[in-house]
PDB file of N, CA and C in Angstrom:
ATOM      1  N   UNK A   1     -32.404 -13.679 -34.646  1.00  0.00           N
ATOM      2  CA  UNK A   1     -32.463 -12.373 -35.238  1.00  0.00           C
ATOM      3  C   UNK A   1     -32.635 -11.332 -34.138  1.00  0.00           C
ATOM      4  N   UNK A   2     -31.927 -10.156 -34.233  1.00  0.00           N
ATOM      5  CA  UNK A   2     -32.144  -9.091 -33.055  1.00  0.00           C
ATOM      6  C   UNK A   2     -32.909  -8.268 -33.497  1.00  0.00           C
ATOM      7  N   UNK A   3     -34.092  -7.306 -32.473  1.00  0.00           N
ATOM      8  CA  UNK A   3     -34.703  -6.794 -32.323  1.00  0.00           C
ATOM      9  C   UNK A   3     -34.523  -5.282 -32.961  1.00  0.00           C
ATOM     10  N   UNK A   4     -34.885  -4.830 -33.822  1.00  0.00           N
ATOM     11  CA  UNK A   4     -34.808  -3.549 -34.358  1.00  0.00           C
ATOM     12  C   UNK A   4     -34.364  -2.468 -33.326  1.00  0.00           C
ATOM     13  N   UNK A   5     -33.603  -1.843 -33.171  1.00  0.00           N
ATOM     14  CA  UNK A   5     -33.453  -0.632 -32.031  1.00  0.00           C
ATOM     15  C   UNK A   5     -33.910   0.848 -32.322  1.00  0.00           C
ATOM     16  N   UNK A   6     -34.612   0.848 -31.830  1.00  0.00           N
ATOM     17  CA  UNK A   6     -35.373   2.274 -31.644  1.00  0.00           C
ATOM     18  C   UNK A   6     -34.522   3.392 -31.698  1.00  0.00           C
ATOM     19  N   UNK A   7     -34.965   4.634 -32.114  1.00  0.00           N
ATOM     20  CA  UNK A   7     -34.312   5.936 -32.107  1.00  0.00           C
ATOM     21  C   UNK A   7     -34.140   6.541 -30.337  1.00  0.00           C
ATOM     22  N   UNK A   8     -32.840   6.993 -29.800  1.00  0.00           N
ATOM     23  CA  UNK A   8     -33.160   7.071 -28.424  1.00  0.00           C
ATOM     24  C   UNK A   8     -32.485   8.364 -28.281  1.00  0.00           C
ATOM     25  N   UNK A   9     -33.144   9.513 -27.394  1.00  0.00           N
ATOM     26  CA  UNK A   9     -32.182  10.925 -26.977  1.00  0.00           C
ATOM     27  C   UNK A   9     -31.226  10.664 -26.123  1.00  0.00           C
ATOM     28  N   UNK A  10     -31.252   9.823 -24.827  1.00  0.00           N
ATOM     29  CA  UNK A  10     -30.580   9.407 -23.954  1.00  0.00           C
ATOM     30  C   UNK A  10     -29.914   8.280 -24.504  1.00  0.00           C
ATOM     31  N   UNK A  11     -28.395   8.728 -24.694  1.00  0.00           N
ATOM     32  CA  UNK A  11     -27.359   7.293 -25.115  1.00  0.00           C
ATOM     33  C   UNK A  11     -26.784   7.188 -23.537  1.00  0.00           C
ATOM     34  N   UNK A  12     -26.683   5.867 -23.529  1.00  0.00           N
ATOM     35  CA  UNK A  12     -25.848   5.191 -21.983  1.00  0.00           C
ATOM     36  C   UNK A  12     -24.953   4.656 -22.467  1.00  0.00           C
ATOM     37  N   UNK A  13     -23.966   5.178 -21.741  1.00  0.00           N
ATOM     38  CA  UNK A  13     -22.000   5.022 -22.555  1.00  0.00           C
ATOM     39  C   UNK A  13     -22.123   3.505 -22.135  1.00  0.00           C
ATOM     40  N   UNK A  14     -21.159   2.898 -22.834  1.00  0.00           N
ATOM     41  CA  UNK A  14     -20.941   1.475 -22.742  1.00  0.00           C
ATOM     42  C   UNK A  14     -19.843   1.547 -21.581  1.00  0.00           C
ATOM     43  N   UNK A  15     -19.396   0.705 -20.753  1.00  0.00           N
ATOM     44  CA  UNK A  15     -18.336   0.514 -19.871  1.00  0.00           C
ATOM     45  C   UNK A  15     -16.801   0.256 -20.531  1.00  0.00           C
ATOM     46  N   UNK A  16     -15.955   0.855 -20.297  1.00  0.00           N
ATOM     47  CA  UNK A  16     -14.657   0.491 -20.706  1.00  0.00           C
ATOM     48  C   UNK A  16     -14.093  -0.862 -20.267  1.00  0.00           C
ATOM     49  N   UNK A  17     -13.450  -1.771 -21.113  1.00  0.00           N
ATOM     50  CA  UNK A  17     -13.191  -2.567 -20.507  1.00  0.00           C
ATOM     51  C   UNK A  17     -11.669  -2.843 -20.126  1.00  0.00           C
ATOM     52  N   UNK A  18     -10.791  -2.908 -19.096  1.00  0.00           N
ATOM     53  CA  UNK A  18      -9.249  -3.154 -18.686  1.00  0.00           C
ATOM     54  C   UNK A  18      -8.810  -4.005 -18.899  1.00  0.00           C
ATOM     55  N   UNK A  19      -7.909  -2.893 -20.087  1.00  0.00           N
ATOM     56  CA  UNK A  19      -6.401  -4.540 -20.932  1.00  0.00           C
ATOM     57  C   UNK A  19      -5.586  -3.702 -19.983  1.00  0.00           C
ATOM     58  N   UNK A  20      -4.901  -4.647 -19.478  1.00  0.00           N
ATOM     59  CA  UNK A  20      -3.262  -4.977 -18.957  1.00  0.00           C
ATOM     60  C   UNK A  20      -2.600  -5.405 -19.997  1.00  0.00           C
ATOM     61  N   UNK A  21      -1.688  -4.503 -20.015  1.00  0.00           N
ATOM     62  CA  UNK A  21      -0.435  -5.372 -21.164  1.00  0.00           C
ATOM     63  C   UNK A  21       0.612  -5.662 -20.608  1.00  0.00           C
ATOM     64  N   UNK A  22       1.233  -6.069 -19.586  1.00  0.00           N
ATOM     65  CA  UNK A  22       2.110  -6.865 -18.789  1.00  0.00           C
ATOM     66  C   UNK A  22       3.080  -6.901 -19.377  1.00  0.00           C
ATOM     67  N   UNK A  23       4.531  -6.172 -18.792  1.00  0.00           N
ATOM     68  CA  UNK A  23       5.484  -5.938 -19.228  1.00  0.00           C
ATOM     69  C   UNK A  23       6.256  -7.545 -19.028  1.00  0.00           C
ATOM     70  N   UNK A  24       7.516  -7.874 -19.529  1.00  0.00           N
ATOM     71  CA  UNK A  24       8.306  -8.911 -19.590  1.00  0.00           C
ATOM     72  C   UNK A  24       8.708  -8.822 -17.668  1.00  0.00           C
ATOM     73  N   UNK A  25       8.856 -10.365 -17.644  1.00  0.00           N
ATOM     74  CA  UNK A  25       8.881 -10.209 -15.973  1.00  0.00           C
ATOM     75  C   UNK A  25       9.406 -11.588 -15.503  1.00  0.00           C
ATOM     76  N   UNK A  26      11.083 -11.640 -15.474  1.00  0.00           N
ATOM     77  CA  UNK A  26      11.813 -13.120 -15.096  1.00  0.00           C
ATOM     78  C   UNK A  26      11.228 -13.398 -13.341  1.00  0.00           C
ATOM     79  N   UNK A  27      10.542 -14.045 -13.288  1.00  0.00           N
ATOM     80  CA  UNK A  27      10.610 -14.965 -11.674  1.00  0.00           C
ATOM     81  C   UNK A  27      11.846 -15.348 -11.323  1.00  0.00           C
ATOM     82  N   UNK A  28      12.129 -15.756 -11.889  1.00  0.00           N
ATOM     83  CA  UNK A  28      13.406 -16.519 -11.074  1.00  0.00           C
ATOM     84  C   UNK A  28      14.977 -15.593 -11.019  1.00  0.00           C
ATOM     85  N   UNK A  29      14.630 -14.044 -11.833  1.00  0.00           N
ATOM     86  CA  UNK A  29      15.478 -13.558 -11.168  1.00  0.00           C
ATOM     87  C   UNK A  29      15.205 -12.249 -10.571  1.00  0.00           C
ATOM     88  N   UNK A  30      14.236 -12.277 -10.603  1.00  0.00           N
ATOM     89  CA  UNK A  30      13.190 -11.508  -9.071  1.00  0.00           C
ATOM     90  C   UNK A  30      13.947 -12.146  -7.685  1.00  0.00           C
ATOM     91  N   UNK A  31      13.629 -13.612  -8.037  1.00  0.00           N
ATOM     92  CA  UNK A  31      13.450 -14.591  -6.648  1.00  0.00           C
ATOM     93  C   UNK A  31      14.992 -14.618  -6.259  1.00  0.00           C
ATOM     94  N   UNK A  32      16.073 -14.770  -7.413  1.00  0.00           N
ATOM     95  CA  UNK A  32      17.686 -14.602  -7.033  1.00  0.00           C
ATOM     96  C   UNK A  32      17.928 -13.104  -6.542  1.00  0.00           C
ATOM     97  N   UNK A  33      17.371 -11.837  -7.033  1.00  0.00           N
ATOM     98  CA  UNK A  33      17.904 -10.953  -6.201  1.00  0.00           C
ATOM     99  C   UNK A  33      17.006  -9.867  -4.523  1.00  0.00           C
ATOM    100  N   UNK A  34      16.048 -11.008  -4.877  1.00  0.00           N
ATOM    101  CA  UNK A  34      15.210 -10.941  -3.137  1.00  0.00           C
ATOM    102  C   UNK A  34      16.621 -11.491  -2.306  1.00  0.00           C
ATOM    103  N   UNK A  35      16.951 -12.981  -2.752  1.00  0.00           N
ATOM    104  CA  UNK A  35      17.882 -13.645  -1.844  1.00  0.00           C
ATOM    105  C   UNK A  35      18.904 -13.022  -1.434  1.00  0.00           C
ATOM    106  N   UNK A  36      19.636 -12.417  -3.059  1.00  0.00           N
ATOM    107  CA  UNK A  36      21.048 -11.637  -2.177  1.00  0.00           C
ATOM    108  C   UNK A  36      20.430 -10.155  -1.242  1.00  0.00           C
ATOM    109  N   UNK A  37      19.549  -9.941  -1.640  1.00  0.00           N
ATOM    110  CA  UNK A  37      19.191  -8.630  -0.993  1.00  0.00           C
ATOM    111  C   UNK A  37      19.152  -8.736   0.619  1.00  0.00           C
ATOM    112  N   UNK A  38      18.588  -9.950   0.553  1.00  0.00           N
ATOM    113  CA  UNK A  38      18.336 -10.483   1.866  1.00  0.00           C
ATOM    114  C   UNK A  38      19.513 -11.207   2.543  1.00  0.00           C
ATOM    115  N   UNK A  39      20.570 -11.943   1.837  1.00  0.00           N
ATOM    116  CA  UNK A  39      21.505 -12.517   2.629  1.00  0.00           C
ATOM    117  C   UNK A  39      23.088 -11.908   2.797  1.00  0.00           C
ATOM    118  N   UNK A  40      23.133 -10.766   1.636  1.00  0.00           N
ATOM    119  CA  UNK A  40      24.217  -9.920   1.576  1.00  0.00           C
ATOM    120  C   UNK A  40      23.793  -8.418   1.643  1.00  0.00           C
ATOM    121  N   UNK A  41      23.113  -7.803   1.904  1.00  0.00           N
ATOM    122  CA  UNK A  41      22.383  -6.839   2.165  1.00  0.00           C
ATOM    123  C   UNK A  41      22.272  -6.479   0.925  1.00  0.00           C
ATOM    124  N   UNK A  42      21.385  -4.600   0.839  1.00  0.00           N
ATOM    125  CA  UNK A  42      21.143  -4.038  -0.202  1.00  0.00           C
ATOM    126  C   UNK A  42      21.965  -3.605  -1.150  1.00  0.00           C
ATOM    127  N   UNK A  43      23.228  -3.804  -1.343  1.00  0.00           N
ATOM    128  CA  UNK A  43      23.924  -3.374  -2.214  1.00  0.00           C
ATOM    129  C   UNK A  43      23.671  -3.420  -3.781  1.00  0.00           C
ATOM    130  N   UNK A  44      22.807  -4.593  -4.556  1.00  0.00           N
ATOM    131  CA  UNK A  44      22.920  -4.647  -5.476  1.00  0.00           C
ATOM    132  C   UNK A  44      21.379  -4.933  -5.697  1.00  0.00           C
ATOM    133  N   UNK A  45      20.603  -4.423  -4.850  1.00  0.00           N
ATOM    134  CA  UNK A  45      19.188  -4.656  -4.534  1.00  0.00           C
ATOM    135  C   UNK A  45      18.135  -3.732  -5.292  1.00  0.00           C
ATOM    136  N   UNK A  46      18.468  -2.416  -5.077  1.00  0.00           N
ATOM    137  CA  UNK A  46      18.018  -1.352  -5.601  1.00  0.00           C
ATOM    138  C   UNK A  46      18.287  -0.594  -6.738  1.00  0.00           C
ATOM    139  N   UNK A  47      18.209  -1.261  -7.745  1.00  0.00           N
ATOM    140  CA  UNK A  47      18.176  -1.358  -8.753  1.00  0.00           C
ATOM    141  C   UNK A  47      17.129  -0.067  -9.886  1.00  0.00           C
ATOM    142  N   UNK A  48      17.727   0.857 -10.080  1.00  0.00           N
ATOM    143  CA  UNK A  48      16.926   1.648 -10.557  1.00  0.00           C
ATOM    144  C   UNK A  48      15.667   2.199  -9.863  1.00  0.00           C
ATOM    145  N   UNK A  49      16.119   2.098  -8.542  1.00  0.00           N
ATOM    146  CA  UNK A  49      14.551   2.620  -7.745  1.00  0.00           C
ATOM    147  C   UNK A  49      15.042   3.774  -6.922  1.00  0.00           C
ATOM    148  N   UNK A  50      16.431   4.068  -7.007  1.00  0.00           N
ATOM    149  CA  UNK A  50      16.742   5.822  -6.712  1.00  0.00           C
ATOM    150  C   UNK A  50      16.662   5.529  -4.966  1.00  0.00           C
ATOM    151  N   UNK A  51      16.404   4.767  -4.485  1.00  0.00           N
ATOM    152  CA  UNK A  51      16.035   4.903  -2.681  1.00  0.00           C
ATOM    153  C   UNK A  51      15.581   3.837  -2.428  1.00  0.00           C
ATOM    154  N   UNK A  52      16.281   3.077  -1.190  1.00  0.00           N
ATOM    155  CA  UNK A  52      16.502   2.002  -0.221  1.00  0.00           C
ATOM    156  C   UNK A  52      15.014   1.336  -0.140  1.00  0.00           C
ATOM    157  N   UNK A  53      14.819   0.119  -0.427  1.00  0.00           N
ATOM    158  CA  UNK A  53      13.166  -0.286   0.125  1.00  0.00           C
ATOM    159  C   UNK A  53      13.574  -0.189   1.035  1.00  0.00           C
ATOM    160  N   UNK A  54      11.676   0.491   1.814  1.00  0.00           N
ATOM    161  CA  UNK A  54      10.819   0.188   3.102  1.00  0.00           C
ATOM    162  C   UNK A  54      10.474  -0.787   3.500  1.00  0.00           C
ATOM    163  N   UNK A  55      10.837  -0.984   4.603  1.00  0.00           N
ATOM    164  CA  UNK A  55      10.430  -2.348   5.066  1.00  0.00           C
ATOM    165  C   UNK A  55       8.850  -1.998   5.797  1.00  0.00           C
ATOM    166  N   UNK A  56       8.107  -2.815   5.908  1.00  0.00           N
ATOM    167  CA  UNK A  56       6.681  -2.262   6.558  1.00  0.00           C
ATOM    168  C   UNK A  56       6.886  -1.934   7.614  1.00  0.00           C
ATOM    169  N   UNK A  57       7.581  -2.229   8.766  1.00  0.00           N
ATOM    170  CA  UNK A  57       7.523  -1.731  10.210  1.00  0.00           C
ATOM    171  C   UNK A  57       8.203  -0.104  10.156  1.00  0.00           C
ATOM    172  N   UNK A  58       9.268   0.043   9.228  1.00  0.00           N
ATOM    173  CA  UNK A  58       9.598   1.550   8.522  1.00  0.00           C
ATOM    174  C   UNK A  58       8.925   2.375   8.233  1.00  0.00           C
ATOM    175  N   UNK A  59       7.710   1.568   7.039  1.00  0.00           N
ATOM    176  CA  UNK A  59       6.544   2.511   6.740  1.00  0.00           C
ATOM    177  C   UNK A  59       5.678   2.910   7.725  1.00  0.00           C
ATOM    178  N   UNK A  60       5.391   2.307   8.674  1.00  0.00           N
ATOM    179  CA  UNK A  60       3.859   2.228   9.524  1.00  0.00           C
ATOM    180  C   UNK A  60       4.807   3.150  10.865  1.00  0.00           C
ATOM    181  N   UNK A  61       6.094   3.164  11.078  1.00  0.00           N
ATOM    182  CA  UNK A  61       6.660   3.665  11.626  1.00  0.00           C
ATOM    183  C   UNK A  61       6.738   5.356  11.365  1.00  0.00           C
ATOM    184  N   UNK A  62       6.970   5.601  10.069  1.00  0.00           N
ATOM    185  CA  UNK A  62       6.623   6.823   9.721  1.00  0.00           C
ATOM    186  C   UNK A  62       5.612   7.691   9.544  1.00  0.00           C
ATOM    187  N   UNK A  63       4.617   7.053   9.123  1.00  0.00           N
ATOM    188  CA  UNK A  63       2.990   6.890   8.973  1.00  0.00           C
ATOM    189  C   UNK A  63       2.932   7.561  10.521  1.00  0.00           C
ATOM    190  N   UNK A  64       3.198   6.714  11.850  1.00  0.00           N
ATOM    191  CA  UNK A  64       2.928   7.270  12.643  1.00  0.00           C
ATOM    192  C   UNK A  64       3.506   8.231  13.508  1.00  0.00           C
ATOM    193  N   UNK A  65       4.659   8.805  13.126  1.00  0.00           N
ATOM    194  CA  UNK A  65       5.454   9.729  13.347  1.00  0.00           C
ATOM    195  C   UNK A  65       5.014  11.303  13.041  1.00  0.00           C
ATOM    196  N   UNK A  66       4.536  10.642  11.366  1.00  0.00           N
ATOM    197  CA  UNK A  66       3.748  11.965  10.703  1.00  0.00           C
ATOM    198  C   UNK A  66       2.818  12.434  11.443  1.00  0.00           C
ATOM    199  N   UNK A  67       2.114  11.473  11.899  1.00  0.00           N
ATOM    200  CA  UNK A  67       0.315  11.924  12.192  1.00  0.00           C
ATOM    201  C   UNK A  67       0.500  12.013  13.871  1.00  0.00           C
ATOM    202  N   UNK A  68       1.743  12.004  14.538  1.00  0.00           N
ATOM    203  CA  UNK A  68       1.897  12.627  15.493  1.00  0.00           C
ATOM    204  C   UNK A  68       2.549  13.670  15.507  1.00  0.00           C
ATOM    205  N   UNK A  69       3.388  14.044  14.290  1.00  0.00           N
ATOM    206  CA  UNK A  69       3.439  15.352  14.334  1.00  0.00           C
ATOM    207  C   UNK A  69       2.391  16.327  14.211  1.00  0.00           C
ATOM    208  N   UNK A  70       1.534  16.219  12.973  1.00  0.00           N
ATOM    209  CA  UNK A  70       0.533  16.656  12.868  1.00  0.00           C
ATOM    210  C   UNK A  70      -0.967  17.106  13.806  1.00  0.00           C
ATOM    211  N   UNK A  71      -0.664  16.036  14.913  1.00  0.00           N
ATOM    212  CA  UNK A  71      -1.612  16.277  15.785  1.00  0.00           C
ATOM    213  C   UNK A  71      -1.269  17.488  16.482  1.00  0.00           C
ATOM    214  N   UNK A  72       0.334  17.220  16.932  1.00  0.00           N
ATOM    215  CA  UNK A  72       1.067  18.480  18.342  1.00  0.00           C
ATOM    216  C   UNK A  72       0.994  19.912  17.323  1.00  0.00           C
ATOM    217  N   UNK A  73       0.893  19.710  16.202  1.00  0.00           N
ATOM    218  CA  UNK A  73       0.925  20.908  15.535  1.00  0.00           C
ATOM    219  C   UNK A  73      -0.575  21.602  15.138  1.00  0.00           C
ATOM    220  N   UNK A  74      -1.514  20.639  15.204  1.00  0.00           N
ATOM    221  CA  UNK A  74      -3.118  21.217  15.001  1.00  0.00           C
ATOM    222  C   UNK A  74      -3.496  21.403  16.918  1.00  0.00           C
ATOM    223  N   UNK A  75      -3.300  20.549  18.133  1.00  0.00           N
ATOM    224  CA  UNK A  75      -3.075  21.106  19.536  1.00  0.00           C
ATOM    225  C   UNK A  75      -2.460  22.324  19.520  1.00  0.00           C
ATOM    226  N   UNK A  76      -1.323  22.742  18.783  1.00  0.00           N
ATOM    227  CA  UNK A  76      -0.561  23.808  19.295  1.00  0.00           C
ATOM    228  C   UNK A  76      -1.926  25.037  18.643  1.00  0.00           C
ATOM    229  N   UNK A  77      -2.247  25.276  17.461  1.00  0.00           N
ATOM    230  CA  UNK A  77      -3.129  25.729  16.363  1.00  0.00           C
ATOM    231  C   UNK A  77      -3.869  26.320  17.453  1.00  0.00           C
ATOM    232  N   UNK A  78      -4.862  24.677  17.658  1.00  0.00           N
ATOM    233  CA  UNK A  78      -5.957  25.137  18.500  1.00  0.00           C
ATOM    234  C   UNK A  78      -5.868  26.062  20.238  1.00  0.00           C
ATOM    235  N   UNK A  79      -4.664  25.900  20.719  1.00  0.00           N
ATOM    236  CA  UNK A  79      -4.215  26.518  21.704  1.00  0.00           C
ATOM    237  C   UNK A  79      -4.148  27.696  21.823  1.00  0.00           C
ATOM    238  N   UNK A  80      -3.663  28.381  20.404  1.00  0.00           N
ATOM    239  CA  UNK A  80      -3.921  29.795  19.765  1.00  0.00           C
ATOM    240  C   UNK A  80      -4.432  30.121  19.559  1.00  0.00           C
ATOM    241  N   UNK A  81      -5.606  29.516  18.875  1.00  0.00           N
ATOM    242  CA  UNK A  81      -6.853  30.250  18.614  1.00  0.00           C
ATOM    243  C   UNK A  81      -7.936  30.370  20.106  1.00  0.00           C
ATOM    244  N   UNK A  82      -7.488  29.237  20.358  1.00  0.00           N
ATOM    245  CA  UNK A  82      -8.285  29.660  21.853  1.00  0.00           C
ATOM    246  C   UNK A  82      -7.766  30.766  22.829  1.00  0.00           C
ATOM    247  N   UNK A  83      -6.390  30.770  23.111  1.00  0.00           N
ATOM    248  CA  UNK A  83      -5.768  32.379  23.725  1.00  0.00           C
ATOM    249  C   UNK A  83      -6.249  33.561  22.862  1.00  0.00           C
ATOM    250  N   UNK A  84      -6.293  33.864  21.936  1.00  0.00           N
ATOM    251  CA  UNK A  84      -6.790  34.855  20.833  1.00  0.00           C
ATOM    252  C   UNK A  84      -8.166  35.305  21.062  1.00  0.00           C
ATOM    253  N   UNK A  85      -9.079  34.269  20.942  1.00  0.00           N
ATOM    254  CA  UNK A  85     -10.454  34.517  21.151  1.00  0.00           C
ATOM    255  C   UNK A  85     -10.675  34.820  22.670  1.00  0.00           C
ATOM    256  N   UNK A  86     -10.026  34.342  23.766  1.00  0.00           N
ATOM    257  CA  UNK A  86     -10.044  35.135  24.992  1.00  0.00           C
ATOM    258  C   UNK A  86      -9.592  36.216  25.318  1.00  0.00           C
ATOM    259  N   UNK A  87      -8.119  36.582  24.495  1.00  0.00           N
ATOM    260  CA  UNK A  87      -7.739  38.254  24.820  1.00  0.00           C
ATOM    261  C   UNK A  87      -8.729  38.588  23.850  1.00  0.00           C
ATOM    262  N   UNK A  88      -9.650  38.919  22.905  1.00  0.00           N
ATOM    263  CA  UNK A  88     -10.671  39.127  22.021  1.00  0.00           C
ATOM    264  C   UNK A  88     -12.081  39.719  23.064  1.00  0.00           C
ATOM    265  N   UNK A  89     -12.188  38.593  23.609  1.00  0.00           N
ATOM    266  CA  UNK A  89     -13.266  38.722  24.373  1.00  0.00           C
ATOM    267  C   UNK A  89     -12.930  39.660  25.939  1.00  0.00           C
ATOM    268  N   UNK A  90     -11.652  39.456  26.498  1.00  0.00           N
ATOM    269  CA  UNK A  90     -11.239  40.269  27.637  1.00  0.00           C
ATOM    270  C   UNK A  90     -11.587  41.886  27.029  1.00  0.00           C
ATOM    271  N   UNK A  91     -10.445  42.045  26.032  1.00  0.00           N
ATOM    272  CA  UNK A  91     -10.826  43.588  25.397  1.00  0.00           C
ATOM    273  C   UNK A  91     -11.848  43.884  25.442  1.00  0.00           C
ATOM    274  N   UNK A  92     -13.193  43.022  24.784  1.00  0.00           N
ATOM    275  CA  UNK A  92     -14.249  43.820  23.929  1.00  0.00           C
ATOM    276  C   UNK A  92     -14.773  43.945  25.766  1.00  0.00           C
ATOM    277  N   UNK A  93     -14.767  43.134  26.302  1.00  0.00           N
ATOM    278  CA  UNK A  93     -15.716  43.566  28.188  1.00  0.00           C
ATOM    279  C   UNK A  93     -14.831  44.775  28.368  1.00  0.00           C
ATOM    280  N   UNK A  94     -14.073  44.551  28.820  1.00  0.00           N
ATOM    281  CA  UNK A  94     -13.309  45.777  29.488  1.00  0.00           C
ATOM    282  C   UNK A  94     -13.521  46.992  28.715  1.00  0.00           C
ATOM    283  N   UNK A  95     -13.695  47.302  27.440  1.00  0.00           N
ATOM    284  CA  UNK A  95     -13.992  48.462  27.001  1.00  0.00           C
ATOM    285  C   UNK A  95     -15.091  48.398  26.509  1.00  0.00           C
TER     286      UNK A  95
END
C-alpha cells in the first residue's frame, strides 16, 4: 500500500522521457550504395542530399581554413585598433 501524499507548494516536474520512433531503414541497401559510391564514384550516391558528401579530411580541412581566416582577420582588427589608439594618444600630447 502507498503512503498518503501530502499537500505540497513546490511541485518538481517529472523528467521527460525519449521515444525515438525510427524511421524504415534497408541495411543492405545502405551497404549496396556505399559500394557503388565508392567503386564508381558519386554519381548515384547523393541521393536527395542537394550536395556532394564530405569526406573528413575535407571537413577538418575547412574547419581549418575558416579559423585561419578568422584569426588574419581579428590580427588585422587588432592592428587597427592599436594604430588608432596611438594617433589618439599622439594628438591628445601634442595639443
Amino acid at each position: 500500500m502507498e503512503a498518503p501524499k501530502l499537500p505540497s507548494f513546490i511541485r518538481q516536474n517529472k523528467h521527460k522521457s525519449f521515444e525515438f520512433k525510427p524511421r524504415y531503414y534497408d541495411e543492405s541497401k545502405e551497404r549496396i550504395a556505399k559500394l557503388r559510391r565508392q567503386y564508381h564514384g558519386d554519381s548515384e550516391g547523393a541521393e536527395g542530399k542537394g550536395r556532394s558528401d564530405f569526406q573528413r579530411g575535407d571537413l577538418s580541412q575547412a574547419w581549418r581554413d575558416n579559423r585561419q581566416t578568422k584569426v588574419k582577420s581579428s590580427n588585422r582588427m587588432l592592428l587597427i585598433i592599436i594604430l588608432a589608439l596611438l594617433a589618439i594618444t599622439y594628438f591628445i600630447i601634442m595639443y
